[in-house]
N, C-alpha and C. Protein backbone atom coordinates (compact mmCIF):
# COMPACT_ATOMS: atom_id res chain seq x y z
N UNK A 1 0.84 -1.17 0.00
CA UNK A 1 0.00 0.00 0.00
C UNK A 1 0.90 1.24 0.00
N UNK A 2 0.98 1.99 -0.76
CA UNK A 2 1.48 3.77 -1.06
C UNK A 2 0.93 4.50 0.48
N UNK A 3 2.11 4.97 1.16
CA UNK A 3 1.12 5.98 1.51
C UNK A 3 1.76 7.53 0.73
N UNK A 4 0.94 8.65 1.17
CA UNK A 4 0.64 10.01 0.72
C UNK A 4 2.52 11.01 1.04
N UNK A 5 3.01 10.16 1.79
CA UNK A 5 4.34 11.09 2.36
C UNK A 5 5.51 10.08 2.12
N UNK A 6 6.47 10.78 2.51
CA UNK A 6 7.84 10.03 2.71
C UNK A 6 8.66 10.32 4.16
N UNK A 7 8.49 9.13 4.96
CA UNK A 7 8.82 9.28 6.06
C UNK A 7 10.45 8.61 6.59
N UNK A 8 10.72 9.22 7.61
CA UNK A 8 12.20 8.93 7.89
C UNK A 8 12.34 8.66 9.26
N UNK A 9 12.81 8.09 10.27
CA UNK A 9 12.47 7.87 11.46
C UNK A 9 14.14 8.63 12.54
N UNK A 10 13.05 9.50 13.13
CA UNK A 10 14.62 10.15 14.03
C UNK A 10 15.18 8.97 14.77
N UNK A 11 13.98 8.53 16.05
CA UNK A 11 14.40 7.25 16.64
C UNK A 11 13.34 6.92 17.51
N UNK A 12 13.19 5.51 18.33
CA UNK A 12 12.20 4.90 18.57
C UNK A 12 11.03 6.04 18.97
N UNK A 13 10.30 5.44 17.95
CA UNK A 13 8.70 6.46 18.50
C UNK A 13 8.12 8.04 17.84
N UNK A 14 9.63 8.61 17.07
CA UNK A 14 9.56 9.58 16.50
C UNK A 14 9.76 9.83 14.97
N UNK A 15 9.23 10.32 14.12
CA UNK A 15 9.36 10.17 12.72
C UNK A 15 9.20 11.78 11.79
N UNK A 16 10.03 11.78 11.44
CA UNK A 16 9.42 13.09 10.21
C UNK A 16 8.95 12.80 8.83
N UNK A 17 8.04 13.18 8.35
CA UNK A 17 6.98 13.17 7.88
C UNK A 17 6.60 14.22 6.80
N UNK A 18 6.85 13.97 5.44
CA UNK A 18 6.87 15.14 4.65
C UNK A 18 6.21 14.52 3.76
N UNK A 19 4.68 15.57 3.71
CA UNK A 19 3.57 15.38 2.18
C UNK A 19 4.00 16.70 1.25
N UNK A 20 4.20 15.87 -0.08
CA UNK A 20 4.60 16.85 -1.32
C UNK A 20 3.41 17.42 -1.81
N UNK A 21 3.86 19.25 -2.02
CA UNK A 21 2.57 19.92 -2.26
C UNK A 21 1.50 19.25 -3.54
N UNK A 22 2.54 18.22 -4.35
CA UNK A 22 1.75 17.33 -5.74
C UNK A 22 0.86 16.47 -5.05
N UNK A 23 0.66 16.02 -3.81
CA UNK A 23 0.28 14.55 -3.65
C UNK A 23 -1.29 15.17 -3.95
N UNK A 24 -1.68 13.58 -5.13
CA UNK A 24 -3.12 13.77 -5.15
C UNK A 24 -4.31 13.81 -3.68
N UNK A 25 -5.25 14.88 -3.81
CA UNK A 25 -5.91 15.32 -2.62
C UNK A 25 -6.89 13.99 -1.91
N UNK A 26 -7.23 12.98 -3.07
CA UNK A 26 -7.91 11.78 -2.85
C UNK A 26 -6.86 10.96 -1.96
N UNK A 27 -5.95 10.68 -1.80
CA UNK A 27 -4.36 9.86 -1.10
C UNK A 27 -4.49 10.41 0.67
N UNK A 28 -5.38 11.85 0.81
CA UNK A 28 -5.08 12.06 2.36
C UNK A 28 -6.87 11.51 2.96
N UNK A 29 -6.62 10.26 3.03
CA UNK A 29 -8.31 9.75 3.22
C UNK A 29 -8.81 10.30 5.18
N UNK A 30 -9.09 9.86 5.25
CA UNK A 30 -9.60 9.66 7.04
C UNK A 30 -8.86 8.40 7.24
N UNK A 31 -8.24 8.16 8.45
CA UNK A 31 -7.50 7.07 8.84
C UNK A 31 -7.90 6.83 11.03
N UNK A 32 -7.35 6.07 11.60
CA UNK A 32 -7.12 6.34 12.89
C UNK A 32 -5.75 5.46 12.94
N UNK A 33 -5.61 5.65 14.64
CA UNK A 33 -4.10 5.11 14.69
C UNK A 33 -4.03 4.63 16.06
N UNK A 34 -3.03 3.44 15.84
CA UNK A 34 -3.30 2.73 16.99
C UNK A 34 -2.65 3.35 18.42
N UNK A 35 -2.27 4.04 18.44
CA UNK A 35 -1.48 4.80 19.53
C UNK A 35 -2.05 6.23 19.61
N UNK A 36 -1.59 7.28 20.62
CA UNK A 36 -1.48 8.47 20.71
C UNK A 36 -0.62 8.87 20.08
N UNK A 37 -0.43 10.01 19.33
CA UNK A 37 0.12 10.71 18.75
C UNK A 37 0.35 12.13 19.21
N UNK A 38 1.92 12.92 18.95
CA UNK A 38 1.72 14.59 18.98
C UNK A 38 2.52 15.02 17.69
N UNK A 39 1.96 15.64 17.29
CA UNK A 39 2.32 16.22 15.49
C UNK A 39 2.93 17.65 15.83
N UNK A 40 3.91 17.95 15.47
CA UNK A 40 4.19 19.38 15.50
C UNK A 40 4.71 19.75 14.28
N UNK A 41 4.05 20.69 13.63
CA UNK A 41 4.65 21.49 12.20
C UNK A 41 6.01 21.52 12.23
N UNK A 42 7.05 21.20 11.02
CA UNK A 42 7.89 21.84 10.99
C UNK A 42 7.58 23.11 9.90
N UNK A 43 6.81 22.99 8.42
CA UNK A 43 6.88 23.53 7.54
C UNK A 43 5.43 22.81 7.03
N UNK A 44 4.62 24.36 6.34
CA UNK A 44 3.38 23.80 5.63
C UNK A 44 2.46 24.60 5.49
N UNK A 45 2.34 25.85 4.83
CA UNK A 45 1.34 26.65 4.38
C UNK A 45 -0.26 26.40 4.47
N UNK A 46 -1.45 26.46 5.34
CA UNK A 46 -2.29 26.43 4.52
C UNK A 46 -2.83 25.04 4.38
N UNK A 47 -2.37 24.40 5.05
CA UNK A 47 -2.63 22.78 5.60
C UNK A 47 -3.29 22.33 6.79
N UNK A 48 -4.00 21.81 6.89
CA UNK A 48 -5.13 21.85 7.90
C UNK A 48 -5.29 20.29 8.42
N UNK A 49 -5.81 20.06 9.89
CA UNK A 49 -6.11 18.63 10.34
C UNK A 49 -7.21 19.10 10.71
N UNK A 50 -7.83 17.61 10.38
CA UNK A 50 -9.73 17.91 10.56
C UNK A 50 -9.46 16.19 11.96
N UNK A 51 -10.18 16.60 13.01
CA UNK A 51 -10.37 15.34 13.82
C UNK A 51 -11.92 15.12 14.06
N UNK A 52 -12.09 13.19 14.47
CA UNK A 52 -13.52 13.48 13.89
C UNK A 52 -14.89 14.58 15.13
N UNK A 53 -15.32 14.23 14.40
CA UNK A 53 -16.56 15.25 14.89
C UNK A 53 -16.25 16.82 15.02
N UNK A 54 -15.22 17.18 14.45
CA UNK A 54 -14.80 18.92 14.21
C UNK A 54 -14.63 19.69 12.94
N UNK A 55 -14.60 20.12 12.69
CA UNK A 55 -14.03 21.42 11.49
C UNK A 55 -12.76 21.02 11.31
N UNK A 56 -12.42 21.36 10.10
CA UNK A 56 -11.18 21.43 9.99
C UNK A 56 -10.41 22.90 10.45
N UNK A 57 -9.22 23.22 10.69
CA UNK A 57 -8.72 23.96 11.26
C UNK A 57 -7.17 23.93 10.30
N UNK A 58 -6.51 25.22 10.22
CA UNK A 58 -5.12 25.35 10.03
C UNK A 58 -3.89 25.15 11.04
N UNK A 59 -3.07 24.40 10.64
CA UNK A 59 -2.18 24.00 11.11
C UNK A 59 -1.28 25.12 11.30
N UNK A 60 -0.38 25.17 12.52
CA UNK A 60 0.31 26.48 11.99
C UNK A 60 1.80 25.87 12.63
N UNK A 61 2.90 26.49 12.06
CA UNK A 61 4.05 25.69 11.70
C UNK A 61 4.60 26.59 13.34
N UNK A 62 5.35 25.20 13.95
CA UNK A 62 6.01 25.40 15.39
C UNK A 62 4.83 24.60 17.01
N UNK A 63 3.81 24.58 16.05
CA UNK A 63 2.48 24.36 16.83
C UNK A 63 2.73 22.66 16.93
N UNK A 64 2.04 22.17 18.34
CA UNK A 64 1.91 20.78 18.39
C UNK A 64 0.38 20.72 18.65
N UNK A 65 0.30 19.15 17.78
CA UNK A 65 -1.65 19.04 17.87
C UNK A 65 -1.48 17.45 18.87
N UNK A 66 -2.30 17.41 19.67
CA UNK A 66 -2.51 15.79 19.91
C UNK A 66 -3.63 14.96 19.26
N UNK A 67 -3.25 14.12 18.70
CA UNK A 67 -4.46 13.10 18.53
C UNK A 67 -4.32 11.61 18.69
N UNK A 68 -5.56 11.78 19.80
CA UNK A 68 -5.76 10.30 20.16
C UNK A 68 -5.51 9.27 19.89
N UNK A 69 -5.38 8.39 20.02
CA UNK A 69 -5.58 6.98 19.48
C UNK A 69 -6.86 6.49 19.13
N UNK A 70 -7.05 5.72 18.49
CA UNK A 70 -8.21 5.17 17.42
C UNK A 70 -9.42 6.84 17.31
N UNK A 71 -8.56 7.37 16.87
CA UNK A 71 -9.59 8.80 16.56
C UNK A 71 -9.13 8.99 15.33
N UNK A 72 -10.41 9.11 14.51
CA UNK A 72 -10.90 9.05 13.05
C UNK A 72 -9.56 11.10 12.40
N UNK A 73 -9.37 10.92 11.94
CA UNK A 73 -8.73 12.20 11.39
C UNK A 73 -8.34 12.38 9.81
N UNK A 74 -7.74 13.54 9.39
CA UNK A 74 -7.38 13.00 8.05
C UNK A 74 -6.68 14.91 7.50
N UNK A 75 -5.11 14.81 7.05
CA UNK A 75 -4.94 16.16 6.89
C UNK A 75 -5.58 16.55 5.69
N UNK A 76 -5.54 18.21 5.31
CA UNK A 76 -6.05 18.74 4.11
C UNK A 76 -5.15 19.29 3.31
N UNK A 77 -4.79 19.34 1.86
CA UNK A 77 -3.80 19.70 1.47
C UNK A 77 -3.74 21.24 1.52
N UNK A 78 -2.67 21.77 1.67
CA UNK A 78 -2.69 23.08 1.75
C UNK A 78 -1.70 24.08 0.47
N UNK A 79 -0.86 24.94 0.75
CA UNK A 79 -0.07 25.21 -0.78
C UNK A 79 1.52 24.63 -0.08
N UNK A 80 2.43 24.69 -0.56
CA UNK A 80 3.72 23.92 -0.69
C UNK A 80 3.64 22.81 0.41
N UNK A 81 4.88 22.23 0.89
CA UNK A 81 4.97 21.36 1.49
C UNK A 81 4.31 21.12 2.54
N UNK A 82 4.15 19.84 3.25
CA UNK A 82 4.36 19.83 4.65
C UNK A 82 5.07 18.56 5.24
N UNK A 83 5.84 19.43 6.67
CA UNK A 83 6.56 18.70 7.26
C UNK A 83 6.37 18.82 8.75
N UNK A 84 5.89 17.04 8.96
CA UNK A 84 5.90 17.50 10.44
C UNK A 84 6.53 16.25 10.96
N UNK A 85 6.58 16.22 12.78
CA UNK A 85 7.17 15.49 13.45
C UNK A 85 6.55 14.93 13.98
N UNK A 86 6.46 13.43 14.21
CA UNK A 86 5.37 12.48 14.21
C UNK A 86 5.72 11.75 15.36
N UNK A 87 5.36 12.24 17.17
CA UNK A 87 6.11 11.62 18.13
C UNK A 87 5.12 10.84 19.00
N UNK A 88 4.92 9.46 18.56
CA UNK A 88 4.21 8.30 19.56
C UNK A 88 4.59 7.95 20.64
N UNK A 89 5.52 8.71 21.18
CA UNK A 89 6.56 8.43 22.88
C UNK A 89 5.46 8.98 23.79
């Protein structure tokens, strides 16, 4: 299975995480995840996380979001890149 980014792993539990401003908009579906998660922007214009039962909202770069475990979510593409830090610790 493809996913939408190309990821690189700092070290146990932490990962960076970069979607190319090309990736088709159908590729960022709704997903959940088996753990807790905290996402913090590094880089990403205009890119937004929608969690379920909310609005979507803009992401803003330096910012950390939490999301749950098995909670429905899914990002929105925004204009150039995005890069964030993907820490399940």
């Amino acid at each position: 299975m493809s996913r939408p980014y190309r990821e690189s792993v700092v070290r146990a539990g932490v990962m960076i995480r970069e979607f190319s401003r090309d990736v088709p908009t159908e590729e960022l579906e709704w997903h959940m995840d088996r753990q807790d998660r905290r996402i913090t922007v590094v880089e990403g214009g205009g890119w937004k996380l929608q969690l379920e039962s909310g609005l979507p909202f803009t992401m803003v770069t330096g910012q950390t979001y939490e999301i749950p475990m098995r909670s429905w979510h899914r990002v929105i593409k925004g204009e150039g890149d995005l890069r964030i830090i993907v820490d399940e610790n």
